[in-house]
PDB file of N, CA and C in Angstrom:
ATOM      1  N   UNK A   1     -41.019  15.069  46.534  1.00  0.00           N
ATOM      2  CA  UNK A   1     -40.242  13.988  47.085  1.00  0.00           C
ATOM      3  C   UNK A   1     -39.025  13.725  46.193  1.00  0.00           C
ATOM      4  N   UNK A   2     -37.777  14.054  46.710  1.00  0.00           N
ATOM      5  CA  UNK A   2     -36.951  13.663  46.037  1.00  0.00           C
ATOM      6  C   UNK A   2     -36.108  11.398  46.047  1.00  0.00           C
ATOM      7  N   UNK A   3     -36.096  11.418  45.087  1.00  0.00           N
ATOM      8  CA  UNK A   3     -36.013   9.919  44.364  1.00  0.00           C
ATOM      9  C   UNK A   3     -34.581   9.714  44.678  1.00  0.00           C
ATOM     10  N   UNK A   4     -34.350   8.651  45.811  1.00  0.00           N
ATOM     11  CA  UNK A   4     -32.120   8.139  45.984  1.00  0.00           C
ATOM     12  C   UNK A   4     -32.056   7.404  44.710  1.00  0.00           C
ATOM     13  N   UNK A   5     -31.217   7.466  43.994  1.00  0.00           N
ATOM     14  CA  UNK A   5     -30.364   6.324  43.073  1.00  0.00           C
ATOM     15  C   UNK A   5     -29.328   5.849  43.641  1.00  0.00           C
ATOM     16  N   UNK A   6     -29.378   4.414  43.411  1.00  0.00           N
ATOM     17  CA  UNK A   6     -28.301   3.339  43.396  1.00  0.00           C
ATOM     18  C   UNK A   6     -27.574   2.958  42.332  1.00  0.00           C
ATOM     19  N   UNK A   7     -26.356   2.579  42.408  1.00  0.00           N
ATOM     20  CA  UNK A   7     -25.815   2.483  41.255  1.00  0.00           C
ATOM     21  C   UNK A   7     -24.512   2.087  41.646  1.00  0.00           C
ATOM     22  N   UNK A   8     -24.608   0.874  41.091  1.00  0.00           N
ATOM     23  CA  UNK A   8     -23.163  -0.263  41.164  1.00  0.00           C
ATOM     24  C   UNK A   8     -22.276  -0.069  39.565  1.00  0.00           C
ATOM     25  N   UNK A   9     -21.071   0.471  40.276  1.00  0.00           N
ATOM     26  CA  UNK A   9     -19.981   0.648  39.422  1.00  0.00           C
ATOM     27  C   UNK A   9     -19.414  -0.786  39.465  1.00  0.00           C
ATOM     28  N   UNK A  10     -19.386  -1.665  38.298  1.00  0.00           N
ATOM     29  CA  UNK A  10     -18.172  -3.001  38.556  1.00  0.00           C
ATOM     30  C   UNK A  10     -17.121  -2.756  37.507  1.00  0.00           C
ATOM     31  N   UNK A  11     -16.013  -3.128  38.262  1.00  0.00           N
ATOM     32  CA  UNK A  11     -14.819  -3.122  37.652  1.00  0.00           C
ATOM     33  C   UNK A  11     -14.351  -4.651  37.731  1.00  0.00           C
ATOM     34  N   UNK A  12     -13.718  -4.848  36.373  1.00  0.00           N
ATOM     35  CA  UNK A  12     -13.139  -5.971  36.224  1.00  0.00           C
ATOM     36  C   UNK A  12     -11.998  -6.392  35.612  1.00  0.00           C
ATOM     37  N   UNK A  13     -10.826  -7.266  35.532  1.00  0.00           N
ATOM     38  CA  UNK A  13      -9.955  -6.972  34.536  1.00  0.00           C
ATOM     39  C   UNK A  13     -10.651  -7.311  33.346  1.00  0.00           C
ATOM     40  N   UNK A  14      -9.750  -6.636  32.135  1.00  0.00           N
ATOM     41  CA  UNK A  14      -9.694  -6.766  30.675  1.00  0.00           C
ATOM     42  C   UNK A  14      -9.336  -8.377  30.189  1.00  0.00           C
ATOM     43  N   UNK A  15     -10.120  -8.410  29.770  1.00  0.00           N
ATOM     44  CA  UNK A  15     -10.251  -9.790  29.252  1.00  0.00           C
ATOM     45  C   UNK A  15      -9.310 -10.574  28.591  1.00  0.00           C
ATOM     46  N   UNK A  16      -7.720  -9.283  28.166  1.00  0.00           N
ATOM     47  CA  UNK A  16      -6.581  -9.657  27.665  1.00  0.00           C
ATOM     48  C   UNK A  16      -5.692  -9.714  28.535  1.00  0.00           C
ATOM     49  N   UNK A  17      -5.971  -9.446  30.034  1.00  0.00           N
ATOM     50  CA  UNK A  17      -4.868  -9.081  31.017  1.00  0.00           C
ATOM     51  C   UNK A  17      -5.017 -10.160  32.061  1.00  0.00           C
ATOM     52  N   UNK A  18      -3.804 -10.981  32.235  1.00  0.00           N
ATOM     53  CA  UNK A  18      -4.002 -11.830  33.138  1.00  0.00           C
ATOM     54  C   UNK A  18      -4.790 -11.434  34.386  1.00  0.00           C
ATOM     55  N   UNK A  19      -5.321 -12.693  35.066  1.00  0.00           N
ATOM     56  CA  UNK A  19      -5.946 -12.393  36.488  1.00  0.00           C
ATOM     57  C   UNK A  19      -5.583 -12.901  37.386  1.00  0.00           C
ATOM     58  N   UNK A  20      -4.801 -13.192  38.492  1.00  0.00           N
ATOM     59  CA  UNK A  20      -3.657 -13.816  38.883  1.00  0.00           C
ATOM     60  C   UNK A  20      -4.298 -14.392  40.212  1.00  0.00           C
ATOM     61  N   UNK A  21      -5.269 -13.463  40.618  1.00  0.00           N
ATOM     62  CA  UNK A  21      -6.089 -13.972  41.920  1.00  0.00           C
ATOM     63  C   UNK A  21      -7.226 -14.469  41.504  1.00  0.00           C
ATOM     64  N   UNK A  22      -8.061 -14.077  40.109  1.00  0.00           N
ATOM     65  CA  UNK A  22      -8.997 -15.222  39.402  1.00  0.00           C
ATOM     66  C   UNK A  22      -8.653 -16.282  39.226  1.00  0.00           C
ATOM     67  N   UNK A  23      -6.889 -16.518  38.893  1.00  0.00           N
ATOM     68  CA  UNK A  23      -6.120 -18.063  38.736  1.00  0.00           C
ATOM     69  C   UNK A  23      -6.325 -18.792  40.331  1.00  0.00           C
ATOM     70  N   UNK A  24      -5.864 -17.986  41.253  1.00  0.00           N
ATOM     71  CA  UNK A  24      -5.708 -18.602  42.898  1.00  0.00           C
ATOM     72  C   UNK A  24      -6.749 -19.226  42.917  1.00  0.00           C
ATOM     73  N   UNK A  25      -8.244 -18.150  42.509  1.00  0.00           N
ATOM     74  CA  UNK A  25      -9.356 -18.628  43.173  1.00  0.00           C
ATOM     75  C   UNK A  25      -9.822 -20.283  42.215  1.00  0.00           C
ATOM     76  N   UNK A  26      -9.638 -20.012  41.106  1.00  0.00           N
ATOM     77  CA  UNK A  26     -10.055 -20.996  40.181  1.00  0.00           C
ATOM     78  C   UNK A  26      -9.422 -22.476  40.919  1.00  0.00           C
ATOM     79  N   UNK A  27      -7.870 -22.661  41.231  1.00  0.00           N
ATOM     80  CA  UNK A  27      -7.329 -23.275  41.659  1.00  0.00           C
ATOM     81  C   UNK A  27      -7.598 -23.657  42.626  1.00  0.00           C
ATOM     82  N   UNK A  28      -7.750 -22.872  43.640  1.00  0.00           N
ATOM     83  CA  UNK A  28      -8.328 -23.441  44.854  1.00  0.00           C
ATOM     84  C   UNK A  28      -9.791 -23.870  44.724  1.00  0.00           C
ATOM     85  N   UNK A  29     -10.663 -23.376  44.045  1.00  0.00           N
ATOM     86  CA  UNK A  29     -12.092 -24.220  43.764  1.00  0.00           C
ATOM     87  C   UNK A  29     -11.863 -25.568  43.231  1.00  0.00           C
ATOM     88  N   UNK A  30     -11.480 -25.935  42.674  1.00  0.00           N
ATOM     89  CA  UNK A  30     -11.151 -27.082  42.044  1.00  0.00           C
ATOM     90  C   UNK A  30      -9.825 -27.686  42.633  1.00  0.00           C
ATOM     91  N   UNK A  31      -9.625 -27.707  43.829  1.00  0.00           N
ATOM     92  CA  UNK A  31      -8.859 -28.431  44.815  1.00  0.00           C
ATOM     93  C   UNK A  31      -9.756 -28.827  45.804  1.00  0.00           C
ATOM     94  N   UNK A  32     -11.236 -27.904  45.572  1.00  0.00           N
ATOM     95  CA  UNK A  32     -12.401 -27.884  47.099  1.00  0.00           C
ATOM     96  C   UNK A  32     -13.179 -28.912  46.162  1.00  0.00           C
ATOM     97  N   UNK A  33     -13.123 -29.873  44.949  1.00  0.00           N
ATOM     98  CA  UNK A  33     -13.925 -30.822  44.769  1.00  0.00           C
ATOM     99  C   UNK A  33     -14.650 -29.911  43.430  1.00  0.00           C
ATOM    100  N   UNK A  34     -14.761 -28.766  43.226  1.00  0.00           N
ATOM    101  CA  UNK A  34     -15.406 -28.381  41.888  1.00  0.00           C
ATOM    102  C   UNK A  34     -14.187 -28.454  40.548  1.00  0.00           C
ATOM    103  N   UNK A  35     -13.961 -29.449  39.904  1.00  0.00           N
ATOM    104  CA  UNK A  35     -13.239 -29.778  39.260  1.00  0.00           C
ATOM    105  C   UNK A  35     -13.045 -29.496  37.166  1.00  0.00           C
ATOM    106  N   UNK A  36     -14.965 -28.978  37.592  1.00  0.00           N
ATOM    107  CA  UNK A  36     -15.099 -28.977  36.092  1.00  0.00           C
ATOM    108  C   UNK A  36     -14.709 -26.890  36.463  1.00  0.00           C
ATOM    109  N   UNK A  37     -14.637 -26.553  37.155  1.00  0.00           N
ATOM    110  CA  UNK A  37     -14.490 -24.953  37.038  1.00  0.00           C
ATOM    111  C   UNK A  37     -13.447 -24.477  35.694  1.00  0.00           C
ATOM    112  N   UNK A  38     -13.835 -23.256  34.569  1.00  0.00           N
ATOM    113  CA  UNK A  38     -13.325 -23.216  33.953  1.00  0.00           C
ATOM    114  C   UNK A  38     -12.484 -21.810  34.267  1.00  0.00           C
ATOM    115  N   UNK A  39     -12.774 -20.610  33.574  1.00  0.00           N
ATOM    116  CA  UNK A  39     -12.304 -19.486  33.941  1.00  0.00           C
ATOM    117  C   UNK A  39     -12.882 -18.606  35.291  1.00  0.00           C
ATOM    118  N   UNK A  40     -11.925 -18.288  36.063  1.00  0.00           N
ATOM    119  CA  UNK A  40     -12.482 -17.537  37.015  1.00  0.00           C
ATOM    120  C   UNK A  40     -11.522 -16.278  37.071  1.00  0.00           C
ATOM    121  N   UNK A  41     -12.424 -14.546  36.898  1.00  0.00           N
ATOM    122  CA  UNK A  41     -12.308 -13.796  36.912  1.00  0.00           C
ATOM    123  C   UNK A  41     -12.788 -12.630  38.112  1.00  0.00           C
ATOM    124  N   UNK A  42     -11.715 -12.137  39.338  1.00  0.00           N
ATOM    125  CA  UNK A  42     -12.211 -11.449  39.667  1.00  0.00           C
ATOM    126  C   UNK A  42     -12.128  -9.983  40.036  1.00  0.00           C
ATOM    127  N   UNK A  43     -13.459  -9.041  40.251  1.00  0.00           N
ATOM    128  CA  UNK A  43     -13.085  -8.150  39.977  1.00  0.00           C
ATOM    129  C   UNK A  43     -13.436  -7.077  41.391  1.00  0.00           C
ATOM    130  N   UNK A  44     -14.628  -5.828  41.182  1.00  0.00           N
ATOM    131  CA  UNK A  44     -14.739  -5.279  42.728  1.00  0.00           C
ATOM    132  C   UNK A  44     -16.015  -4.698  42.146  1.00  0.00           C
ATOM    133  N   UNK A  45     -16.986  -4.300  42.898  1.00  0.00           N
ATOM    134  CA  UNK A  45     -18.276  -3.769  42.745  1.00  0.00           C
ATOM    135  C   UNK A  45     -18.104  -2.665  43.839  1.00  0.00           C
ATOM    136  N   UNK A  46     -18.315  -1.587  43.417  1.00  0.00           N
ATOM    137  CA  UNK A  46     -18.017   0.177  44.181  1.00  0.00           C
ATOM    138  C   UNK A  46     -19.984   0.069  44.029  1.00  0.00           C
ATOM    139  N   UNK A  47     -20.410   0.697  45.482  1.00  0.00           N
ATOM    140  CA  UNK A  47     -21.254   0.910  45.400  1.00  0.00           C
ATOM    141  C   UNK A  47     -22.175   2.282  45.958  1.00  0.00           C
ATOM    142  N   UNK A  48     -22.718   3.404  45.186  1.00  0.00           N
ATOM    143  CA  UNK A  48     -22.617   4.366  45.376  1.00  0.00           C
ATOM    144  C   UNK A  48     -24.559   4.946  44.969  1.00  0.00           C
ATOM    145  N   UNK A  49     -25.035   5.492  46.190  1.00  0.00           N
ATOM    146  CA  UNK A  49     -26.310   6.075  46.697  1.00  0.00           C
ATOM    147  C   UNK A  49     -26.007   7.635  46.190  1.00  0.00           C
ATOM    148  N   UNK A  50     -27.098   8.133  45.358  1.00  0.00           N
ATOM    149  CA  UNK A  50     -27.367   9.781  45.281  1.00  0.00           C
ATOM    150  C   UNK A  50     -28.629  10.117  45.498  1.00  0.00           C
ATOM    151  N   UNK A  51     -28.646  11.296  46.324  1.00  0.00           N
ATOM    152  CA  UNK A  51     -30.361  11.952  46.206  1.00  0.00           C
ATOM    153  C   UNK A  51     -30.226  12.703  45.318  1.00  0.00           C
ATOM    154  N   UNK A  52     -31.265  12.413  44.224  1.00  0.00           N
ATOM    155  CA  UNK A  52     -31.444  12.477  43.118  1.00  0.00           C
ATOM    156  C   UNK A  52     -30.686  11.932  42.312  1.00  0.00           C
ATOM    157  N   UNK A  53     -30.669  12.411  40.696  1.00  0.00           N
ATOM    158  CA  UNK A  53     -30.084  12.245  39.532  1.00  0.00           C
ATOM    159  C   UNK A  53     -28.509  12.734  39.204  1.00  0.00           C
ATOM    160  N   UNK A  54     -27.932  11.454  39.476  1.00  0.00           N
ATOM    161  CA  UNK A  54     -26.210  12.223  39.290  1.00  0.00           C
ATOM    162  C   UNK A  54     -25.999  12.246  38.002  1.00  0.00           C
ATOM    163  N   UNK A  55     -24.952  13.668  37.819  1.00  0.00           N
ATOM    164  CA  UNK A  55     -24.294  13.957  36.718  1.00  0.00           C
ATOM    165  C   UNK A  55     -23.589  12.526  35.856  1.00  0.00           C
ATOM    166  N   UNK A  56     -24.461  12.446  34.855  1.00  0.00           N
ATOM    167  CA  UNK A  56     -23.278  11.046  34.378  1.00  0.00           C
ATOM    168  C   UNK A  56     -22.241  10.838  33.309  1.00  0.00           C
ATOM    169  N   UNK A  57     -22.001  12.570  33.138  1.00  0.00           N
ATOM    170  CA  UNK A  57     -20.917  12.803  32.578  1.00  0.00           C
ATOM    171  C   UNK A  57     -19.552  12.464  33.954  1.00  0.00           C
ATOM    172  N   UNK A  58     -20.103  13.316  34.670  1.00  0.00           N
ATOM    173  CA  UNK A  58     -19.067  13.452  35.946  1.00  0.00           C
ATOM    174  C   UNK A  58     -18.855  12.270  35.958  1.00  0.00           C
ATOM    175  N   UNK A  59     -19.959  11.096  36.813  1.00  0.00           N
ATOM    176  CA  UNK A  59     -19.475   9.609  37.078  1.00  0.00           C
ATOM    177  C   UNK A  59     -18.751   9.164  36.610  1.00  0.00           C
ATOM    178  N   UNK A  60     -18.749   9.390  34.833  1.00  0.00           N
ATOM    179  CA  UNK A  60     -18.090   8.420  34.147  1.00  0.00           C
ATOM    180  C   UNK A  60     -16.424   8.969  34.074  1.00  0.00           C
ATOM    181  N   UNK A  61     -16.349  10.007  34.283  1.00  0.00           N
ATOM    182  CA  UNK A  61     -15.216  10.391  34.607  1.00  0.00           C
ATOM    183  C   UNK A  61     -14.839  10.220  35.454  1.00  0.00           C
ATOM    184  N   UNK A  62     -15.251  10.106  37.118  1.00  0.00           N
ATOM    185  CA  UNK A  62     -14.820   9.351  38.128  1.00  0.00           C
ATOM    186  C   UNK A  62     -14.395   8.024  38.087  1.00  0.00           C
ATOM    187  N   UNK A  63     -15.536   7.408  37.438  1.00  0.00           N
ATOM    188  CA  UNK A  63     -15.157   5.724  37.407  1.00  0.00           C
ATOM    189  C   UNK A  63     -13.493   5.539  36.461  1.00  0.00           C
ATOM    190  N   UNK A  64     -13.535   6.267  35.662  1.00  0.00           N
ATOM    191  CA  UNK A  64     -12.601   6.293  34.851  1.00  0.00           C
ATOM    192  C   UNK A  64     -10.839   6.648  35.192  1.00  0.00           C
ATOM    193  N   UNK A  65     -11.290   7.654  36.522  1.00  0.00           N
ATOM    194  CA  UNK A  65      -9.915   8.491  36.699  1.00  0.00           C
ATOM    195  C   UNK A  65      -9.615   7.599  37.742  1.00  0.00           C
ATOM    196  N   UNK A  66     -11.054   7.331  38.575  1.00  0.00           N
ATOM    197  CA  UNK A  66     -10.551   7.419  39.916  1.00  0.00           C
ATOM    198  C   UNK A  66     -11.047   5.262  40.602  1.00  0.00           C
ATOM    199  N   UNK A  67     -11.844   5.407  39.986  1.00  0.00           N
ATOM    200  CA  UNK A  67     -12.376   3.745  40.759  1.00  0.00           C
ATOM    201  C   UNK A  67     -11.407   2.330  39.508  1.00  0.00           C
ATOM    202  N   UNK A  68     -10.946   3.107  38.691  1.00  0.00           N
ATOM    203  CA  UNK A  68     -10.682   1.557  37.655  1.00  0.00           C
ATOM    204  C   UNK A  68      -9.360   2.146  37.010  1.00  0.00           C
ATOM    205  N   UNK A  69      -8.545   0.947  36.586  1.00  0.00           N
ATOM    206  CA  UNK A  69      -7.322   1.520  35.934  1.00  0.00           C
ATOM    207  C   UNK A  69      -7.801   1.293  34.556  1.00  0.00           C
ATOM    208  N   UNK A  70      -7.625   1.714  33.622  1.00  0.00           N
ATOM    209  CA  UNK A  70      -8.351   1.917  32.484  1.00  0.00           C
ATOM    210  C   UNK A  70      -7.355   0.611  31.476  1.00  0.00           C
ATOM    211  N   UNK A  71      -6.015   1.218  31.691  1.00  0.00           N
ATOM    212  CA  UNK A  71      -4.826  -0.026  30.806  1.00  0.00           C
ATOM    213  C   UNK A  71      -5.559  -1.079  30.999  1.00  0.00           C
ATOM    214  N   UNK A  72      -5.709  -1.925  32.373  1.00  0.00           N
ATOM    215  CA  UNK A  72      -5.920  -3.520  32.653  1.00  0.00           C
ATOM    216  C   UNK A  72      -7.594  -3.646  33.209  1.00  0.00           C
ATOM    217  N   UNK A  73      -8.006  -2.479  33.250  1.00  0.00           N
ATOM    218  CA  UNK A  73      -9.508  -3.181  33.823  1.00  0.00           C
ATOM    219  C   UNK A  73     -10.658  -2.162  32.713  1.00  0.00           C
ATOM    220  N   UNK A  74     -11.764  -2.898  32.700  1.00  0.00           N
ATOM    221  CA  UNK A  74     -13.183  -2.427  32.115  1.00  0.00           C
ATOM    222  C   UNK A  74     -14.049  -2.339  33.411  1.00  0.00           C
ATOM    223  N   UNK A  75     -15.092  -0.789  32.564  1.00  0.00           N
ATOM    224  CA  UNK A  75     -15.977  -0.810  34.421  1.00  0.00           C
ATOM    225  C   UNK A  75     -17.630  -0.948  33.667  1.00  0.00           C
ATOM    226  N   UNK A  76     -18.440  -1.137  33.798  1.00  0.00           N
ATOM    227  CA  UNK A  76     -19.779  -0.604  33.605  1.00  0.00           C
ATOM    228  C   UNK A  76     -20.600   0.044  34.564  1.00  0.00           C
ATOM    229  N   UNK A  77     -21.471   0.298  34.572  1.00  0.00           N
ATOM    230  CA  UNK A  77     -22.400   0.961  35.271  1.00  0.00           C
ATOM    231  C   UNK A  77     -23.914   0.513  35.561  1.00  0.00           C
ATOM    232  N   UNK A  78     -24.447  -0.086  36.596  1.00  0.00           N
ATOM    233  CA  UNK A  78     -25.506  -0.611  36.883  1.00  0.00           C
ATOM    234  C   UNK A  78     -26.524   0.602  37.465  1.00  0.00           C
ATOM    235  N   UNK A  79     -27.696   0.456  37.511  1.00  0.00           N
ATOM    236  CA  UNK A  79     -28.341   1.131  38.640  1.00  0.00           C
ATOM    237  C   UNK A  79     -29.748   0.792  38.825  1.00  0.00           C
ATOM    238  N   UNK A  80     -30.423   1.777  39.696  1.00  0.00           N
ATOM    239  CA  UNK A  80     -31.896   1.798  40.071  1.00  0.00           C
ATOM    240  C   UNK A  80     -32.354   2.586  40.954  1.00  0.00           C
ATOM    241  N   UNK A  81     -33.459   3.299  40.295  1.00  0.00           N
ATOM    242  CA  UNK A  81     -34.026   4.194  41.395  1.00  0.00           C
ATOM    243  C   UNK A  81     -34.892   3.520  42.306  1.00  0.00           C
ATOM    244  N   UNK A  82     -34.659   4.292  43.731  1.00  0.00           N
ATOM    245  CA  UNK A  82     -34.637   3.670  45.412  1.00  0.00           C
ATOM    246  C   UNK A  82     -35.815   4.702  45.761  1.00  0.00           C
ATOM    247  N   UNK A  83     -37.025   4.508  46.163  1.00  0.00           N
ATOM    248  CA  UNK A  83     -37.919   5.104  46.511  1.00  0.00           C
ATOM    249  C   UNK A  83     -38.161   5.518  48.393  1.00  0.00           C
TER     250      UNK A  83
END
């Protein structure tokens, strides 16, 4: 029986790089009555199914080239095997 993996790539900006639609959203939460809201950061969750065990040299080179800009955003890598 071969085993699917799941595995959530999130990308987010860099923690030194403004967030300009984390500002919108922050702003507009705290116009909707949540007033104590402090930083709001947002980012994108890529979400990606393999049968079997993916290469995670490759991934990380995908996430790297191809799902995140490396200058302004950080990505990690989540997962779990799906029975």
């Amino acid at each position: 029986m071969v085993s699917a993996v799941k595995l959530e790539v999130v990308v987010m900006p860099k923690r030194n790089v403004l967030d300009p639609q984390g500002v919108a959203v922050r702003n507009a939460v705290r116009e909707l009555g949540l007033s104590n809201v402090g930083t709001v950061r947002v980012g994108k969750i890529i979400e990606i199914e393999f049968t079997g065990e993916p290469d995670e040299a490759k991934l990380d080179e995908i996430c790297r080239d191809l799902l995140c800009n490396e200058v302004i955003e950080d990505y990690r890598i989540l997962g779990a095997v799906l029975k």
